[in-house]
PDB file of N, CA and C in Angstrom:
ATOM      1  N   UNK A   1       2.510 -14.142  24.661  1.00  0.00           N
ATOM      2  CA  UNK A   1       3.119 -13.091  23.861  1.00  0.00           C
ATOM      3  C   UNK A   1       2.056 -12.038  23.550  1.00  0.00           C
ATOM      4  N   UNK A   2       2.095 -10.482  23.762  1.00  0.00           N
ATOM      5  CA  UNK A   2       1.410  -9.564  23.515  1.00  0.00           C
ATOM      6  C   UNK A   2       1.074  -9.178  21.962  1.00  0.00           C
ATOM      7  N   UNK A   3       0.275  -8.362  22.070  1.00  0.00           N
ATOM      8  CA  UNK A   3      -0.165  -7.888  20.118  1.00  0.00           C
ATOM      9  C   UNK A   3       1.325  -7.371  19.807  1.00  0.00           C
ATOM     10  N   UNK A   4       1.157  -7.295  18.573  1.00  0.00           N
ATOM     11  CA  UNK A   4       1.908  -6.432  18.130  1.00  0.00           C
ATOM     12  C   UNK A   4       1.266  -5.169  17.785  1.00  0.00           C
ATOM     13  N   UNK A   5       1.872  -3.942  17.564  1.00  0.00           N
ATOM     14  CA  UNK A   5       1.194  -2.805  17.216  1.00  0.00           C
ATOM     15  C   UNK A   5       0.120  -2.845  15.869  1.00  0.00           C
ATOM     16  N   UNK A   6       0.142  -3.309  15.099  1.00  0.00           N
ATOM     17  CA  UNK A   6      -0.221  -3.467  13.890  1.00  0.00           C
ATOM     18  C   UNK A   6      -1.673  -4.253  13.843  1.00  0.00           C
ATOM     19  N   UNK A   7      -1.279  -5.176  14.899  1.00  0.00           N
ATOM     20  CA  UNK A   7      -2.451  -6.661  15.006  1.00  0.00           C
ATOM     21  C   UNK A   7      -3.371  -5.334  15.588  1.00  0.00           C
ATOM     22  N   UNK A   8      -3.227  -4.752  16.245  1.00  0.00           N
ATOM     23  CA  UNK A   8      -4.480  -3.097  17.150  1.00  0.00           C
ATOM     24  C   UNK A   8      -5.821  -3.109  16.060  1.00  0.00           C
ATOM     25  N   UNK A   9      -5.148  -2.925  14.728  1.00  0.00           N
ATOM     26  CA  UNK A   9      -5.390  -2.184  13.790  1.00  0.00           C
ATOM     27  C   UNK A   9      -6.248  -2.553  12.893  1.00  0.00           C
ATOM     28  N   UNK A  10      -7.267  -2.001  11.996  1.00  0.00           N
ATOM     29  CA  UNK A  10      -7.954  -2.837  10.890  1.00  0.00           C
ATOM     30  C   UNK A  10      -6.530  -2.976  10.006  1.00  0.00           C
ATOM     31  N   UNK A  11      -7.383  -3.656   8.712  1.00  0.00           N
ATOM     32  CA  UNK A  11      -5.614  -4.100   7.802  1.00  0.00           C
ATOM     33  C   UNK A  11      -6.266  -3.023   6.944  1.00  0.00           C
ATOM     34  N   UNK A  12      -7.778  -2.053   6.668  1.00  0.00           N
ATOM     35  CA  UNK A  12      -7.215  -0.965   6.157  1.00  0.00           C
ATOM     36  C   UNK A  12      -6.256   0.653   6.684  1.00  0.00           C
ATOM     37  N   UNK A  13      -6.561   0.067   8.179  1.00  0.00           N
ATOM     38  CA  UNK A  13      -5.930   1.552   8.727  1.00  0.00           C
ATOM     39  C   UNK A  13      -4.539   1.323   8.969  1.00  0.00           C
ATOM     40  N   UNK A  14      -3.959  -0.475   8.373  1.00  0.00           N
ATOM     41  CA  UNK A  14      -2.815  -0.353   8.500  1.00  0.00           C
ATOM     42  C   UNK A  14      -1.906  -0.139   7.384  1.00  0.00           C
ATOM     43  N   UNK A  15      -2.953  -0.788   6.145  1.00  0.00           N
ATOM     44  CA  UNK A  15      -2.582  -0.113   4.678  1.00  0.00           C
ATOM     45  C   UNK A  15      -2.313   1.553   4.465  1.00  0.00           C
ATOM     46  N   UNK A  16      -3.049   1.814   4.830  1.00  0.00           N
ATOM     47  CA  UNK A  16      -3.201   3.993   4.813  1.00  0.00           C
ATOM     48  C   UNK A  16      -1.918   4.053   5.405  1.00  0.00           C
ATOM     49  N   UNK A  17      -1.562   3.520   6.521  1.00  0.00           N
ATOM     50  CA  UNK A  17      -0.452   3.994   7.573  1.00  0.00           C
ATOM     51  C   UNK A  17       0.593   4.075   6.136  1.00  0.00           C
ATOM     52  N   UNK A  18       0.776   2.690   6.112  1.00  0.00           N
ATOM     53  CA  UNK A  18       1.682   2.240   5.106  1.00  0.00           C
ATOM     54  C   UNK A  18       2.193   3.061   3.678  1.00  0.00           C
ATOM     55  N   UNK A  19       0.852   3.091   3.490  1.00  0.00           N
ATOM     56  CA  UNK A  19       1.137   4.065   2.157  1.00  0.00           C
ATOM     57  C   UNK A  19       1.695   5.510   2.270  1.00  0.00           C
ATOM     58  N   UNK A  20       0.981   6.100   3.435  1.00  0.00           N
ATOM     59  CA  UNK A  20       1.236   7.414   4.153  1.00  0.00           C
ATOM     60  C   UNK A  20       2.380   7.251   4.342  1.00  0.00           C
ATOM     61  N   UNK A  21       3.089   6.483   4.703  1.00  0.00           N
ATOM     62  CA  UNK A  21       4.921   6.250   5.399  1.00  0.00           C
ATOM     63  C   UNK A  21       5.827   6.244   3.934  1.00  0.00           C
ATOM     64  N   UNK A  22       5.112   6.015   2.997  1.00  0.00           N
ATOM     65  CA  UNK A  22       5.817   5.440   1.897  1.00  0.00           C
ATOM     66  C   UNK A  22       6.056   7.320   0.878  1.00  0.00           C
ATOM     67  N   UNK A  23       4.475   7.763   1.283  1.00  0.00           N
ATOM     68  CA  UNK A  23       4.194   8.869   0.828  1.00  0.00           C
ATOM     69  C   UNK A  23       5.172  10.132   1.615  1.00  0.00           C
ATOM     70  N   UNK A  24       5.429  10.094   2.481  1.00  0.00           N
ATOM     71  CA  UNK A  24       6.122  11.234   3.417  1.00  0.00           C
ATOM     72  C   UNK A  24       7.605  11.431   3.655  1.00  0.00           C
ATOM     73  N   UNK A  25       8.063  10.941   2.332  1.00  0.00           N
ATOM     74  CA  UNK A  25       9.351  11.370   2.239  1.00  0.00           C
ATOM     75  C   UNK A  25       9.221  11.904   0.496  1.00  0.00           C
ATOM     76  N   UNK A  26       9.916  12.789   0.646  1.00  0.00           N
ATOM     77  CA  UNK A  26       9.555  13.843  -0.948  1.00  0.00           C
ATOM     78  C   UNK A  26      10.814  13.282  -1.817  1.00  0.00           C
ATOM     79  N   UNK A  27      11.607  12.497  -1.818  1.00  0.00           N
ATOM     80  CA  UNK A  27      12.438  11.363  -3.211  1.00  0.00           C
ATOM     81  C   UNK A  27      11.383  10.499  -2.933  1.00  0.00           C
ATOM     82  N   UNK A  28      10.537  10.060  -2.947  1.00  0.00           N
ATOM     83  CA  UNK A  28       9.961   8.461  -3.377  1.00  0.00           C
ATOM     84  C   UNK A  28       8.365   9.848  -3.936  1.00  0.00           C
ATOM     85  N   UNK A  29       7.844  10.726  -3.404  1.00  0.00           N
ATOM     86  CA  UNK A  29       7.310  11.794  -4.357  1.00  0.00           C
ATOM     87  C   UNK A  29       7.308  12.124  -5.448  1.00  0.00           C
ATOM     88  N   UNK A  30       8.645  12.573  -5.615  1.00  0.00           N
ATOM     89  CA  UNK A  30       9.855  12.826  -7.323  1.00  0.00           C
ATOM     90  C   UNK A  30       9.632  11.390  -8.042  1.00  0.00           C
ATOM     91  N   UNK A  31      10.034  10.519  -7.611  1.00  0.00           N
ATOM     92  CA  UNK A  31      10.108   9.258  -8.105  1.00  0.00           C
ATOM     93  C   UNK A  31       8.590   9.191  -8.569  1.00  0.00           C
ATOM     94  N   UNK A  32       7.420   9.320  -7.789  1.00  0.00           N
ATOM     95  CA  UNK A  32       6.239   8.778  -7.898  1.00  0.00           C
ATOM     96  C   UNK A  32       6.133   9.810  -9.589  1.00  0.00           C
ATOM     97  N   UNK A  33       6.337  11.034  -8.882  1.00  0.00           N
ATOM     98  CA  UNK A  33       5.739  12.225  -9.728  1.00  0.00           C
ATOM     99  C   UNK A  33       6.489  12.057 -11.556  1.00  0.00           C
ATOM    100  N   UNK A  34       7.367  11.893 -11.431  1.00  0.00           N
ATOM    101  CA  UNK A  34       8.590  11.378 -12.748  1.00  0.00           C
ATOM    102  C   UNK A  34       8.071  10.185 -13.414  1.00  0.00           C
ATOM    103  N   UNK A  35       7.873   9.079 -12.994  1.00  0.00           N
ATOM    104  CA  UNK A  35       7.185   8.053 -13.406  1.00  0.00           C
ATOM    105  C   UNK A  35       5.805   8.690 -14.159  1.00  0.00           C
ATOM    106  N   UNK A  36       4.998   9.056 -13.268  1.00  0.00           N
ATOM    107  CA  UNK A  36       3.558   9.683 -14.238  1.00  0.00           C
ATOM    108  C   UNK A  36       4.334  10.806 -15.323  1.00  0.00           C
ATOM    109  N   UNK A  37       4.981  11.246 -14.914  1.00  0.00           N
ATOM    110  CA  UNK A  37       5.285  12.215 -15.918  1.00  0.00           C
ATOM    111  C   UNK A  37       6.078  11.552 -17.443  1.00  0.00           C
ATOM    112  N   UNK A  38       6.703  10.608 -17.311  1.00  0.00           N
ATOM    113  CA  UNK A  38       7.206  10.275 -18.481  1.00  0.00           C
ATOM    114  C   UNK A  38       6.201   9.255 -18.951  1.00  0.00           C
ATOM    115  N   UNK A  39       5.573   8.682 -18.346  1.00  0.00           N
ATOM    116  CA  UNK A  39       3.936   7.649 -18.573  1.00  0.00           C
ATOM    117  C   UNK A  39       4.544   6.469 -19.686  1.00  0.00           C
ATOM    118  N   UNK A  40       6.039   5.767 -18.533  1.00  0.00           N
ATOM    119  CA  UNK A  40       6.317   4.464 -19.137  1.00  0.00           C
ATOM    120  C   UNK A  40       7.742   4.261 -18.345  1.00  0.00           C
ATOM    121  N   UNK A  41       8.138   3.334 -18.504  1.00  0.00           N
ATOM    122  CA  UNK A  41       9.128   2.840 -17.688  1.00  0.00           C
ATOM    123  C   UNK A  41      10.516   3.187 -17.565  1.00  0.00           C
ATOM    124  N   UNK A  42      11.225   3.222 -16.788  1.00  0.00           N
ATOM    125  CA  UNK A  42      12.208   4.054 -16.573  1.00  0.00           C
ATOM    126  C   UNK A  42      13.640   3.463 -16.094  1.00  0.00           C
ATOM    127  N   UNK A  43      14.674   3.230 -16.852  1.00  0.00           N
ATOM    128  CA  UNK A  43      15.598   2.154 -16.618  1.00  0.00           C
ATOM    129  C   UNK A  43      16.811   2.688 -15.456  1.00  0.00           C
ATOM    130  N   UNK A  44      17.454   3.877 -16.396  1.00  0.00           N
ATOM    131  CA  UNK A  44      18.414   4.291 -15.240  1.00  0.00           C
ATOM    132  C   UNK A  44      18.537   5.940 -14.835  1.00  0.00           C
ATOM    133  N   UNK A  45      17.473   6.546 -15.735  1.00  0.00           N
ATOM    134  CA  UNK A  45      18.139   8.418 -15.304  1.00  0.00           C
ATOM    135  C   UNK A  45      17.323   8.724 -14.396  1.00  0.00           C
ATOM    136  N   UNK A  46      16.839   8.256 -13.013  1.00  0.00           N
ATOM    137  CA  UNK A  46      16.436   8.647 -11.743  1.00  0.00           C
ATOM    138  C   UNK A  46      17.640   9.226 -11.301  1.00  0.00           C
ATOM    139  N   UNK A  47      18.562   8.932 -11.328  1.00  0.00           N
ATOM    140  CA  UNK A  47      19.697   9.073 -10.131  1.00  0.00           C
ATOM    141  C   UNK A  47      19.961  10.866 -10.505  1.00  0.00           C
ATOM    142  N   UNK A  48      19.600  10.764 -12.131  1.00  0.00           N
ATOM    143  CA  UNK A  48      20.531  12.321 -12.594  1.00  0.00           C
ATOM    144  C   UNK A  48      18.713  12.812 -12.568  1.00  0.00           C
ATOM    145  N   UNK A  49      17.328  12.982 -12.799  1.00  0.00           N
ATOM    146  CA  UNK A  49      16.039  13.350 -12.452  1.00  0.00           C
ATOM    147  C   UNK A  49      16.183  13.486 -10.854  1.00  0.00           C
ATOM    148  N   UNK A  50      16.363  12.280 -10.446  1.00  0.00           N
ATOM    149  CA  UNK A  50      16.108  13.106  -8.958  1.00  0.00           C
ATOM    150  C   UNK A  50      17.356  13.857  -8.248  1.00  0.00           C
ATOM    151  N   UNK A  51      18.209  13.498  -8.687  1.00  0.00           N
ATOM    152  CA  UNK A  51      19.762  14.445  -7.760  1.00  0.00           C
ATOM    153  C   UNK A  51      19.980  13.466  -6.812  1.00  0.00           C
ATOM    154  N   UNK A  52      20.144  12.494  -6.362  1.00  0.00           N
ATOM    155  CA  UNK A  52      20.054  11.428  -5.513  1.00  0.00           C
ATOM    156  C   UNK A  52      21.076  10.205  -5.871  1.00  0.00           C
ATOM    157  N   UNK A  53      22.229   9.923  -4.710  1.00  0.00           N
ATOM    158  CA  UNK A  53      22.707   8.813  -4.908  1.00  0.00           C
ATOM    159  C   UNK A  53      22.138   7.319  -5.962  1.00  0.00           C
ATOM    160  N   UNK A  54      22.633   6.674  -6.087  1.00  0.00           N
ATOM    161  CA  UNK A  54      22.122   5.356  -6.847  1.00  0.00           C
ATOM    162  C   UNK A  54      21.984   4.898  -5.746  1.00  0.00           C
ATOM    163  N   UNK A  55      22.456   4.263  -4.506  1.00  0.00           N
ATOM    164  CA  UNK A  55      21.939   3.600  -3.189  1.00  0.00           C
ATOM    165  C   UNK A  55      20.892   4.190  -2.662  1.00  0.00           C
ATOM    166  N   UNK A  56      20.494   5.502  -2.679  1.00  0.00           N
ATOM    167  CA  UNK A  56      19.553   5.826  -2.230  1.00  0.00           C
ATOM    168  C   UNK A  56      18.416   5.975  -2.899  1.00  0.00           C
ATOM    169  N   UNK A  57      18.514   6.567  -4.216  1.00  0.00           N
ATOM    170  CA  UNK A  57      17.485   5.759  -4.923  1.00  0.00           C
ATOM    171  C   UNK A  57      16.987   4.181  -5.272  1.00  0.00           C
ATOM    172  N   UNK A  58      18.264   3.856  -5.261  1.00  0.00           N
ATOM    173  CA  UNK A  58      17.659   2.169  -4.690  1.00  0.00           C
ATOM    174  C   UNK A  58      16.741   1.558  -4.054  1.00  0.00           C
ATOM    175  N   UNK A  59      17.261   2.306  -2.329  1.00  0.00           N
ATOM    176  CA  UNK A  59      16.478   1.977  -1.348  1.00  0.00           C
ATOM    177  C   UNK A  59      15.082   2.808  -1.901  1.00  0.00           C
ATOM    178  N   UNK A  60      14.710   4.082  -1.894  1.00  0.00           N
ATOM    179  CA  UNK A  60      13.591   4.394  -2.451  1.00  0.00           C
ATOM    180  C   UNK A  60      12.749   3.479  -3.083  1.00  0.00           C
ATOM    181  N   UNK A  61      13.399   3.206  -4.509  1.00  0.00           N
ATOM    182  CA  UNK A  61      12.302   1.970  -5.401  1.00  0.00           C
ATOM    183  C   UNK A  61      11.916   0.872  -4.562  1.00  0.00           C
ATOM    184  N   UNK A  62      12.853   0.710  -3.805  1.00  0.00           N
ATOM    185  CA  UNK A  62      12.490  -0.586  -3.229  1.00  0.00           C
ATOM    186  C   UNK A  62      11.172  -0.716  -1.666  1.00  0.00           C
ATOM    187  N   UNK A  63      11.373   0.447  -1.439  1.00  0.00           N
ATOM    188  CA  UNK A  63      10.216   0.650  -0.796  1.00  0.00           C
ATOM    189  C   UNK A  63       8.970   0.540  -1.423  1.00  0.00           C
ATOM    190  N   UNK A  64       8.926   1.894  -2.987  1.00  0.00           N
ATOM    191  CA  UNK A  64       7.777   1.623  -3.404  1.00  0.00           C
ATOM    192  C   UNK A  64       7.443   0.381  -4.150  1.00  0.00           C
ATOM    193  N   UNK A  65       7.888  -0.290  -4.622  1.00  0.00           N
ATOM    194  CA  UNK A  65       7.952  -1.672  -4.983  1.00  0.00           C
ATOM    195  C   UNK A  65       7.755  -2.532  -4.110  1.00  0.00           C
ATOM    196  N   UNK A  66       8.165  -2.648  -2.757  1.00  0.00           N
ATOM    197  CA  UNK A  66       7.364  -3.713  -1.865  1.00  0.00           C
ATOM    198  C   UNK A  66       6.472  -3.236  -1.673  1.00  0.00           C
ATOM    199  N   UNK A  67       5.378  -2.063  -1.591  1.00  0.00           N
ATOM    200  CA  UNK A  67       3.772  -1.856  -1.593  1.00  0.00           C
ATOM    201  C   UNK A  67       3.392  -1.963  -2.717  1.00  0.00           C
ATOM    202  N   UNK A  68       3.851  -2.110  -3.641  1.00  0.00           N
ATOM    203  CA  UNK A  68       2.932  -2.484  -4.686  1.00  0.00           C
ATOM    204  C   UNK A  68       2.799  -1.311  -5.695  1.00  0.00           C
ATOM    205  N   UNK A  69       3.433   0.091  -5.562  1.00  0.00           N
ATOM    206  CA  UNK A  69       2.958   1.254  -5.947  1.00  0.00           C
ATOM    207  C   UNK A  69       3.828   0.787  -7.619  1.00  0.00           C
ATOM    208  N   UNK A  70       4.928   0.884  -7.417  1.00  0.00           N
ATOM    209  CA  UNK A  70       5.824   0.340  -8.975  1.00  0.00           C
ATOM    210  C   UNK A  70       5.680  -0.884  -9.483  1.00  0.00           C
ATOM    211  N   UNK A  71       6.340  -0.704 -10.345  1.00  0.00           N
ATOM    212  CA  UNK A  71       6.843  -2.433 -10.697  1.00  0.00           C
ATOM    213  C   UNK A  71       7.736  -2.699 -11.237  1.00  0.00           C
ATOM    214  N   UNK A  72       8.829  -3.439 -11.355  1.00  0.00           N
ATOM    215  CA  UNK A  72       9.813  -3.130 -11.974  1.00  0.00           C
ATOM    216  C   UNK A  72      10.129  -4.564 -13.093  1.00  0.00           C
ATOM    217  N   UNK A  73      10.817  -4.522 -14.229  1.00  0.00           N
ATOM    218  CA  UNK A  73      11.339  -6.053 -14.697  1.00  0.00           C
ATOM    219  C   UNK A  73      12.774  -5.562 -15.281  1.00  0.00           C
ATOM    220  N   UNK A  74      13.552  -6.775 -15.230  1.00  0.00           N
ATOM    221  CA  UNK A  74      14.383  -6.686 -15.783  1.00  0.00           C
ATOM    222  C   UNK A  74      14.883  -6.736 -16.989  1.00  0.00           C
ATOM    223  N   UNK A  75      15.887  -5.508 -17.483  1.00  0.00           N
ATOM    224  CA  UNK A  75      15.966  -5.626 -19.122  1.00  0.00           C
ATOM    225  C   UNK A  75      17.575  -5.366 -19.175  1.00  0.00           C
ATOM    226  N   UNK A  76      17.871  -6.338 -19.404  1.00  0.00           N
ATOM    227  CA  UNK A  76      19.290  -6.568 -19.769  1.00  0.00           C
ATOM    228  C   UNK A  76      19.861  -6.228 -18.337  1.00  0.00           C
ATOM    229  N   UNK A  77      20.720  -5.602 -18.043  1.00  0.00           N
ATOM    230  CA  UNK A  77      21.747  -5.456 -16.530  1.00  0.00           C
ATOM    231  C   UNK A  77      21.019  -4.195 -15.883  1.00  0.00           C
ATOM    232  N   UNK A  78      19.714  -3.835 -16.149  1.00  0.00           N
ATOM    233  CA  UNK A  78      18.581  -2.263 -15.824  1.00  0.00           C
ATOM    234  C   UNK A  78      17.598  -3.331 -14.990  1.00  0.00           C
ATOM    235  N   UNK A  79      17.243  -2.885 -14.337  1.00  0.00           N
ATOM    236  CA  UNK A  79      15.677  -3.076 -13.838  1.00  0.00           C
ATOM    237  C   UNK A  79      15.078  -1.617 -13.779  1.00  0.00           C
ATOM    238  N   UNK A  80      14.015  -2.090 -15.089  1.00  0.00           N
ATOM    239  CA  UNK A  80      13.003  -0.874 -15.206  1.00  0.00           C
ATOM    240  C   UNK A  80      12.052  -0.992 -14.616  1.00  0.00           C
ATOM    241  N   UNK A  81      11.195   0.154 -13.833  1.00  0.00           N
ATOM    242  CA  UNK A  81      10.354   0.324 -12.983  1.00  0.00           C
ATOM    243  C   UNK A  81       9.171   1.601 -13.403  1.00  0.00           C
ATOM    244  N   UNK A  82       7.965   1.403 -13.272  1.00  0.00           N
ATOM    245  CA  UNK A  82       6.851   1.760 -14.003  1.00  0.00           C
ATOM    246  C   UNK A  82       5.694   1.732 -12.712  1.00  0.00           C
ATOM    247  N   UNK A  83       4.945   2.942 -12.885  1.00  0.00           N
ATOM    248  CA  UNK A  83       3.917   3.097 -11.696  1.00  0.00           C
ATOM    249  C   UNK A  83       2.761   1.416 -11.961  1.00  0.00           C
ATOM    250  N   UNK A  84       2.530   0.832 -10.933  1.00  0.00           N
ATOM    251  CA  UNK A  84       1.588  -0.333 -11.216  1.00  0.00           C
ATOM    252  C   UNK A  84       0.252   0.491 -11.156  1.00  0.00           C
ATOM    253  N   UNK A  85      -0.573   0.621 -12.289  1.00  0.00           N
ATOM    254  CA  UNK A  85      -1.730   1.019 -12.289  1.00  0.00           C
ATOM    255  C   UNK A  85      -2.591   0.728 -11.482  1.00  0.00           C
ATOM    256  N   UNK A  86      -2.745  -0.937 -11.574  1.00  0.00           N
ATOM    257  CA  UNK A  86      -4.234  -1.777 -10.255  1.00  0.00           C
ATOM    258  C   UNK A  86      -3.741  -1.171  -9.629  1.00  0.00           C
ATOM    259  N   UNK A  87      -2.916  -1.544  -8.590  1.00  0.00           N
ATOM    260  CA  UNK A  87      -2.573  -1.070  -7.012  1.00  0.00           C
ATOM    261  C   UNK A  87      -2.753   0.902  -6.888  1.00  0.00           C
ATOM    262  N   UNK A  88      -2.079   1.333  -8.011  1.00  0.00           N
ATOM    263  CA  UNK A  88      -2.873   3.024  -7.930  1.00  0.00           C
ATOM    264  C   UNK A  88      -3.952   3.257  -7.585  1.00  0.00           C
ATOM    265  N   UNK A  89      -4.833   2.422  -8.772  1.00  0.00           N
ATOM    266  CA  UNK A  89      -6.146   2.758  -8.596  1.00  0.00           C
ATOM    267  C   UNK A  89      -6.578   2.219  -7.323  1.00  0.00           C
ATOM    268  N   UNK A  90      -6.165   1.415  -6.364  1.00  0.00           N
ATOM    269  CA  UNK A  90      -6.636   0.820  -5.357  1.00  0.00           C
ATOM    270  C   UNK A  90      -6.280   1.665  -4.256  1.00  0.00           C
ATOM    271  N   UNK A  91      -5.310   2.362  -4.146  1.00  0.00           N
ATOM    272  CA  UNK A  91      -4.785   3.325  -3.372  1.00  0.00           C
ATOM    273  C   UNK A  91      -5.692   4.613  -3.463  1.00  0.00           C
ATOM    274  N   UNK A  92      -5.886   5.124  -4.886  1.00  0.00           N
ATOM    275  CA  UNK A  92      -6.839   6.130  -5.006  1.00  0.00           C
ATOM    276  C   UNK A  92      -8.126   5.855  -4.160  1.00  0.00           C
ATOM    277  N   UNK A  93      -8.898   5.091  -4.475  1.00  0.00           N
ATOM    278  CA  UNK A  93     -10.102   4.378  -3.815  1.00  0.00           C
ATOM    279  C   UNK A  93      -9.983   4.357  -2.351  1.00  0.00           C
ATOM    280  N   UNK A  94      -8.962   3.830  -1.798  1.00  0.00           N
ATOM    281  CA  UNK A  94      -9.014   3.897  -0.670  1.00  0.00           C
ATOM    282  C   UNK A  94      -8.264   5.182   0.353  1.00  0.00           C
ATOM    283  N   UNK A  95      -7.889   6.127  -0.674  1.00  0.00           N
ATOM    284  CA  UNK A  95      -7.243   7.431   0.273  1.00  0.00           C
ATOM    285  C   UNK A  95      -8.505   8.263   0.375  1.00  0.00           C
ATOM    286  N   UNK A  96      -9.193   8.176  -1.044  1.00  0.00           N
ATOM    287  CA  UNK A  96     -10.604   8.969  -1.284  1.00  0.00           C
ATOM    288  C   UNK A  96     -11.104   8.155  -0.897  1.00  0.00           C
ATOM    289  N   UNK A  97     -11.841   7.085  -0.162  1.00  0.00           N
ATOM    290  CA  UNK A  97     -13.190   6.748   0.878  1.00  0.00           C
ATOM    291  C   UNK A  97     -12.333   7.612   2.130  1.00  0.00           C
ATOM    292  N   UNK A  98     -11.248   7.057   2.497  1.00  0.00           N
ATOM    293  CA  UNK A  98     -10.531   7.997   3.933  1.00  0.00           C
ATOM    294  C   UNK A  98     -10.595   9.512   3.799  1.00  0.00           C
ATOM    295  N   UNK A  99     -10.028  10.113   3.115  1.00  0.00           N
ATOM    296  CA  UNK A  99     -10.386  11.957   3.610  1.00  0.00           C
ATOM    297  C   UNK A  99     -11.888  12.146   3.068  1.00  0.00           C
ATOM    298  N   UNK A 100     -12.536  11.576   2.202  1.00  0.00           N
ATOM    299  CA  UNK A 100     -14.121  12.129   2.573  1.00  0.00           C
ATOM    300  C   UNK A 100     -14.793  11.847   3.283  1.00  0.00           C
ATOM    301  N   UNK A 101     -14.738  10.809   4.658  1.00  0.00           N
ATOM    302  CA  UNK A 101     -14.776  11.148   5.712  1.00  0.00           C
ATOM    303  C   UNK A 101     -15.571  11.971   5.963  1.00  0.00           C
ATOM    304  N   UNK A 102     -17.018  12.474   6.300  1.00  0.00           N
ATOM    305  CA  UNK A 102     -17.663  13.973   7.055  1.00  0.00           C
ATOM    306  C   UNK A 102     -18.101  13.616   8.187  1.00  0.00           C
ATOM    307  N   UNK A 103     -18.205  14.681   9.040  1.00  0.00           N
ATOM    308  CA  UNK A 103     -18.288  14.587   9.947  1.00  0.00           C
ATOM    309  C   UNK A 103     -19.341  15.391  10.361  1.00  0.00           C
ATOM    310  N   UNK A 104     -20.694  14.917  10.752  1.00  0.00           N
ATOM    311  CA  UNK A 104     -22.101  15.370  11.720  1.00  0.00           C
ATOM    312  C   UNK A 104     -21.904  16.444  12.513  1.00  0.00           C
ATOM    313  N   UNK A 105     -21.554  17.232  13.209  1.00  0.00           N
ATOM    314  CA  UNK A 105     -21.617  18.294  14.178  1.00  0.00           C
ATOM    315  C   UNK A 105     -22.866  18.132  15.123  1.00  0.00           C
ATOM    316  N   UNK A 106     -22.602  17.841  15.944  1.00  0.00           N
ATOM    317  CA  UNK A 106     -24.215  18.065  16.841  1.00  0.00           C
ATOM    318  C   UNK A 106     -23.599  18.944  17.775  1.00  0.00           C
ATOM    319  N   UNK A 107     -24.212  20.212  17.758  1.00  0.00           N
ATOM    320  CA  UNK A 107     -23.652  20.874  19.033  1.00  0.00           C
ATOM    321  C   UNK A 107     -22.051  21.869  18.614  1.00  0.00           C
ATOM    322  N   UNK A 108     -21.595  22.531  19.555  1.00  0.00           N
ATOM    323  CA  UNK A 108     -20.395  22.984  19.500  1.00  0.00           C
ATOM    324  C   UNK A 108     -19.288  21.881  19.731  1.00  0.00           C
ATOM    325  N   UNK A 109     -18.477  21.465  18.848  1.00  0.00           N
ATOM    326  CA  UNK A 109     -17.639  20.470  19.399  1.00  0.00           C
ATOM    327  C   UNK A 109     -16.625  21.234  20.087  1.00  0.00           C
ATOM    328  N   UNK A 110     -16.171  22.102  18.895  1.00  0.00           N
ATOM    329  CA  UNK A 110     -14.736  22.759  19.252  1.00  0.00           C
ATOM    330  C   UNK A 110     -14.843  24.288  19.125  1.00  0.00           C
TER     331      UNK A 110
END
């Protein structure tokens, strides 16, 4: 049986991918951006904040919630959901070691 695409990969350049995939749709953005902005947990007015179905905000949380970016618990028939700080800060750390990145020049490259 061959690699899979992923196995190619370090598990940080497959984390970045990940997060980047999670990052590149602008409702899970709103969502990210709304969460910091109210700076505490958030039970049900996404649907009327972001303009967005309830299924589709669904699926949204649930993306960012399987990486780790939210978190959600349940309170009464709500599951409230709240940016997970560790995993932020771990994301920060590792987007900033990736774009500072410099790069040597020897010569004319381009």
């Amino acid at each position: 049986m061959g690699l899979t695409k992923s196995e190619m990969f370090t598990d940080e350049q497959n984390k970045i991918a990940l997060i980047a995939k999670a990052f590149g749709h602008p409702a899970r953005i709103a969502i990210l951006q709304h969460l910091f902005k109210i700076n505490s947990c958030v039970c049900g007015d996404l649907v009327n904040e972001i303009g967005l179905a309830q299924p589709t905000i669904s699926q949204h949380l649930k993306e960012l919630k399987n990486l780790g970016i939210i978190k959600g618990n349940i309170e009464g028939t709500s599951v409230c959901y709240c940016i997970n700080q560790d995993e932020w800060q771990n994301i920060r750390i590792l987007f900033t070691q990736f774009l500072e990145q410099v790069t040597i020049k020897d010569g004319d490259c381009c």
